[in-house]
Protein backbone atom coordinates (compact mmCIF):
# COMPACT_ATOMS: atom_id res chain seq x y z
CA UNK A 1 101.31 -1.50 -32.57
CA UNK A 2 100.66 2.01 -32.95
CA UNK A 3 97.22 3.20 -34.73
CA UNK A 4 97.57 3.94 -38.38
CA UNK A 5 94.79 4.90 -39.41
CA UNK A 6 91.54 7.02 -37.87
CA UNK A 7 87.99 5.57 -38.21
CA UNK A 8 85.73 8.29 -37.59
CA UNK A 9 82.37 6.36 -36.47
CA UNK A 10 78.89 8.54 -36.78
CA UNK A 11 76.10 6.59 -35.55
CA UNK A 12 72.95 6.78 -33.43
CA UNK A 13 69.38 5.77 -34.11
CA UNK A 14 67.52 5.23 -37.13
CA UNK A 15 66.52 8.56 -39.03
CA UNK A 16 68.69 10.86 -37.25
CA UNK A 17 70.51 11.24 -40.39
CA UNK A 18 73.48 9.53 -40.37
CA UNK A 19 73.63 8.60 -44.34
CA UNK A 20 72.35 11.74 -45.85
CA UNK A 21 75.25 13.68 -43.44
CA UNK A 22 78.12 10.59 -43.67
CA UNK A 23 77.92 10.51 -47.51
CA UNK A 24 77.78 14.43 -48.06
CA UNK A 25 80.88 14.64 -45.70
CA UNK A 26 82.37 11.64 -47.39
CA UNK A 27 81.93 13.74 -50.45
CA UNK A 28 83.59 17.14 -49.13
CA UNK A 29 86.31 15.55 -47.43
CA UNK A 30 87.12 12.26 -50.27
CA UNK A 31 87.09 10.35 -47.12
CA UNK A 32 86.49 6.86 -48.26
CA UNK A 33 83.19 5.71 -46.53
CA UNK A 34 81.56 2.38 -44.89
CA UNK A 35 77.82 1.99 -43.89
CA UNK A 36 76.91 -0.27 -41.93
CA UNK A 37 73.40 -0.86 -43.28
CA UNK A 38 74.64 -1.93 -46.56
CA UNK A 39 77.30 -4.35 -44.80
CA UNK A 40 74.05 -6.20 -43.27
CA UNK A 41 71.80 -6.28 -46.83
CA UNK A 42 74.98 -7.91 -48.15
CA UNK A 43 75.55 -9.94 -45.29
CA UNK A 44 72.20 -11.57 -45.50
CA UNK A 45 72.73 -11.99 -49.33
CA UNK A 46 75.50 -14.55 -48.75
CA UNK A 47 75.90 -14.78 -45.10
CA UNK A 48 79.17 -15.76 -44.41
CA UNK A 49 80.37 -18.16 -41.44
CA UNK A 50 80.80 -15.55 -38.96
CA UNK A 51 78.45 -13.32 -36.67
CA UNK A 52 77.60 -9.87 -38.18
CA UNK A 53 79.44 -8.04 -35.25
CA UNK A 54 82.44 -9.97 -36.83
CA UNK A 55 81.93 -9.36 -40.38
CA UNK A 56 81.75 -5.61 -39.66
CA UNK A 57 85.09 -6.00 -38.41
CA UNK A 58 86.61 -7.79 -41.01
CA UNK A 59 85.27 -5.36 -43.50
CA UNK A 60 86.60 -2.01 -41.80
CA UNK A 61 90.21 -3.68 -41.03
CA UNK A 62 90.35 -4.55 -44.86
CA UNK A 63 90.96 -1.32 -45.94
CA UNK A 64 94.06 0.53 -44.95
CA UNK A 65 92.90 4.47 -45.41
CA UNK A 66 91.09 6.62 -42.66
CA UNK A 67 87.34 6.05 -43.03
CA UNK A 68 84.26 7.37 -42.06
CA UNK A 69 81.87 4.75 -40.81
CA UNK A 70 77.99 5.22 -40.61
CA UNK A 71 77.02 3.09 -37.94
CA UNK A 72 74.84 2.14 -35.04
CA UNK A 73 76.09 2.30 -31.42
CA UNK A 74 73.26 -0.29 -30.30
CA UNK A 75 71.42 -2.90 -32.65
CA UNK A 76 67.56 -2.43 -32.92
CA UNK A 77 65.16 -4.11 -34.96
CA UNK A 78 63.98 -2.42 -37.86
CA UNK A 79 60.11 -2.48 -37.46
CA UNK A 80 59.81 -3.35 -33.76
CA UNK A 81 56.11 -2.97 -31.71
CA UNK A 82 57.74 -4.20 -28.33
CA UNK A 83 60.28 -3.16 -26.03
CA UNK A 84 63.70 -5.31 -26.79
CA UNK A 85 66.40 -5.89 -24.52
CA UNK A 86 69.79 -3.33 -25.04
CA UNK A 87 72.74 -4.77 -27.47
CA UNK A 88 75.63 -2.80 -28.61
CA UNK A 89 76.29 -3.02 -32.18
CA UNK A 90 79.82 -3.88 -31.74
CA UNK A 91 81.20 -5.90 -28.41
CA UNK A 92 84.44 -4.50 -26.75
CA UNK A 93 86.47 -7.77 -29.13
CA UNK A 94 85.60 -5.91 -32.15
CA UNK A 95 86.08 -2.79 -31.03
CA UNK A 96 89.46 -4.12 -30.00
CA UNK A 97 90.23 -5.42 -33.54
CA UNK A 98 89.61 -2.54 -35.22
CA UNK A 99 91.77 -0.48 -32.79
CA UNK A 100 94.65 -2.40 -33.75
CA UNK A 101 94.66 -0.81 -37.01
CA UNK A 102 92.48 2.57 -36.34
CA UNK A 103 92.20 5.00 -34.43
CA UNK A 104 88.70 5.26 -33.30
CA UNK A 105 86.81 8.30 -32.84
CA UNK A 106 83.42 8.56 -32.13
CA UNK A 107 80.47 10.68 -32.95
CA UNK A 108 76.49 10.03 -31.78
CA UNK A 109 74.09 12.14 -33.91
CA UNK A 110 70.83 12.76 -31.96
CA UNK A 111 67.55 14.11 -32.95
CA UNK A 112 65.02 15.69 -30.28
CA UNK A 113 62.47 13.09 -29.52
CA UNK A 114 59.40 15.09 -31.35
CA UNK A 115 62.05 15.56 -34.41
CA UNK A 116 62.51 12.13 -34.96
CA UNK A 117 59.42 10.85 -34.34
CA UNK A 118 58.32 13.26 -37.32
CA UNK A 119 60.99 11.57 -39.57
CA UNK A 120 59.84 8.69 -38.07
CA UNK A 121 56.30 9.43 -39.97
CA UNK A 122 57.52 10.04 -43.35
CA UNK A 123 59.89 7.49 -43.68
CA UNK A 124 59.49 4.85 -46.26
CA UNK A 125 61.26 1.99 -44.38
CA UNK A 126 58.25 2.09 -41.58
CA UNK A 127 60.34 2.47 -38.41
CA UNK A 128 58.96 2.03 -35.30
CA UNK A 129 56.77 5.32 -34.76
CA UNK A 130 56.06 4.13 -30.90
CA UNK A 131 57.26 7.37 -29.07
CA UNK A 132 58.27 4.84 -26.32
CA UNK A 133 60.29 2.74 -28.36
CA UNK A 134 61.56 5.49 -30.48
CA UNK A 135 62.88 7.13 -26.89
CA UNK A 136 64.24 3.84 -26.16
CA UNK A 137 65.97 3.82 -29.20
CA UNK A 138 67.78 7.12 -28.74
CA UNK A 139 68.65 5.85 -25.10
CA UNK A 140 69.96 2.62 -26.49
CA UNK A 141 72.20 4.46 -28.47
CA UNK A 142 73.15 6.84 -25.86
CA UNK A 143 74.68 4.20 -23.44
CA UNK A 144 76.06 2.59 -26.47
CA UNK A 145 78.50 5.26 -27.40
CA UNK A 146 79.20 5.64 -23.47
CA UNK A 147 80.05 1.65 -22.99
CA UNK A 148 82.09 2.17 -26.37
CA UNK A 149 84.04 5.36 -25.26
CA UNK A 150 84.77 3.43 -22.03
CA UNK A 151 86.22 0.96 -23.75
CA UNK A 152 88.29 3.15 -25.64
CA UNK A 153 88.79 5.44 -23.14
CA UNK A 154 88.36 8.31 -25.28
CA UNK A 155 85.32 10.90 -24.76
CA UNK A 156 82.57 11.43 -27.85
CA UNK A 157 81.41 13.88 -30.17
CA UNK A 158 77.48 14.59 -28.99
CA UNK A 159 75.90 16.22 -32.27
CA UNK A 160 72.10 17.24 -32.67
CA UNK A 161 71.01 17.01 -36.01
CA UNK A 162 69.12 20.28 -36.57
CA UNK A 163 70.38 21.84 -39.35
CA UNK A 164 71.63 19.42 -41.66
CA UNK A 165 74.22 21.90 -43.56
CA UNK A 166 75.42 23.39 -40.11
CA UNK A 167 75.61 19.80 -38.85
CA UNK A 168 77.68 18.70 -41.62
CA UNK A 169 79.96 21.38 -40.90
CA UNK A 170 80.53 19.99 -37.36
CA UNK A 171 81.26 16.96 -38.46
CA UNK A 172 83.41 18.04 -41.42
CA UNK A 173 85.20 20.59 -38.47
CA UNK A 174 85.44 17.48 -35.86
CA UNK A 175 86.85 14.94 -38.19
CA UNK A 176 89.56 18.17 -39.38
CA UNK A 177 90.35 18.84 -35.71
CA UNK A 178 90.65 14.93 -35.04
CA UNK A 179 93.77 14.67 -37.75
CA UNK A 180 92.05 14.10 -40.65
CA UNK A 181 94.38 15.79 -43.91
CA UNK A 182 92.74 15.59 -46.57
C-alpha cells in the first residue's frame, strides 16, 4: 500500500526542546500534532492491555492527516542517577505499522552537551543533571534515529537547537521541503 500520509517525527533527549519548537511549528503550519509525553501520562492513567511502544502506534495510525510527532528516539528514565542499558523508543514492528499508513520522516534535535546540561539545571521536572548520563542520553538518542533511519532506509534531519526562532524555521523549511502543503 502506498504511504498516505507523512509523519514528521522530532525527537531527541529531554530538554533539547522538542515541545516548545513542535507546538510553535504545529501552530505556523496547522499541522495537527502528537507528543509523546502526554501519550505516556495518559497511558499510565488507564493503562491499557498493550505495551507503550504499542499504544504509541495505535494512537498515530488513528488519525488519517500528516502529523507532527514530538518524540523520543531512545527511552530514558526520567530522573535516573545510574547508567541504563540503550532502548529505542519504538522497535522496527512499530515503526513498520506506522509506515503502512505514513510516511516517516525523521528529525533529531540536539543541544551541545554544556547547553543542555544548563537546561538541565533550571528545569522543573529534575532531569538527570549527571554530565555523564546527560552525554549518554544525547548518544542514546543519536544511535536511535540511526537504527530507525536504517530501518526506514531513509537519511535524517540533524538539527542543533541554538536559536529557537531560527530552529523553528528549519524545521518549518524541512517539513515544507518534505511535501508538507499546508
Amino acid at each position: 500500500m502506498a504511504n498516505r500520509y507523512n509523519i514528521f517525527m522530532v525527537g531527541g533527549a529531554k530538554c533539547v526542546g522538542k515541545t516548545s519548537l513542535t507546538t510553535a511549528v504545529s501552530s505556523d503550519l496547522g499541522l495537527p500534532r502528537i507528543e509523546t509525553g502526554k501519550l505516556l501520562r495518559d497511558y499510565r492513567l488507564n493503562p491499557p492491555a498493550i505495551s507503550f511502544k504499542d499504544y504509541i502506534a495505535t494512537r498515530v495510525r488513528e488519525n488519517e492527516t500528516d502529523l507532527l510527532l514530538d518524540t523520543h528516539f531512545a527511552q530514558y528514565p526520567p530522573n535516573t542517577t545510574e547508567n541504563v542499558i540503550f532502548e529505542r523508543g519504538l522497535d522496527s514492528q512499530q515503526l513498520a505499522s506506522i509506515s503502512e499508513q505514513f510516511n516517516i520522516l525523521l528529525c533529531l534535535l540536539e543541544l551541545s552537551p554544556k547547553d543542555l546540561l544548563k537546561r538541565r539545571f533550571k528545569d522543573t521536572k529534575r532531569r538527570t543533571t549527571l554530565p555523564l548520563l546527560v552525554l549518554e542520553e544525547l548518544e542514546f538518542n543519536l544511535r536511535a534515529v540511526r537504527l530507525y533511519s536504517a530501518d526506514l532506509a531513509r537519511d535524517f534531519f540533524r538539527l542543533e537547537n541554538r536559536d529557537f526562532n531560527e530552529t523553528k524555521m528549519q524545521i518549518e523549511n524541512w517539513i515544507r521541503l518534505e511535501g508538507y502543503a499546508q
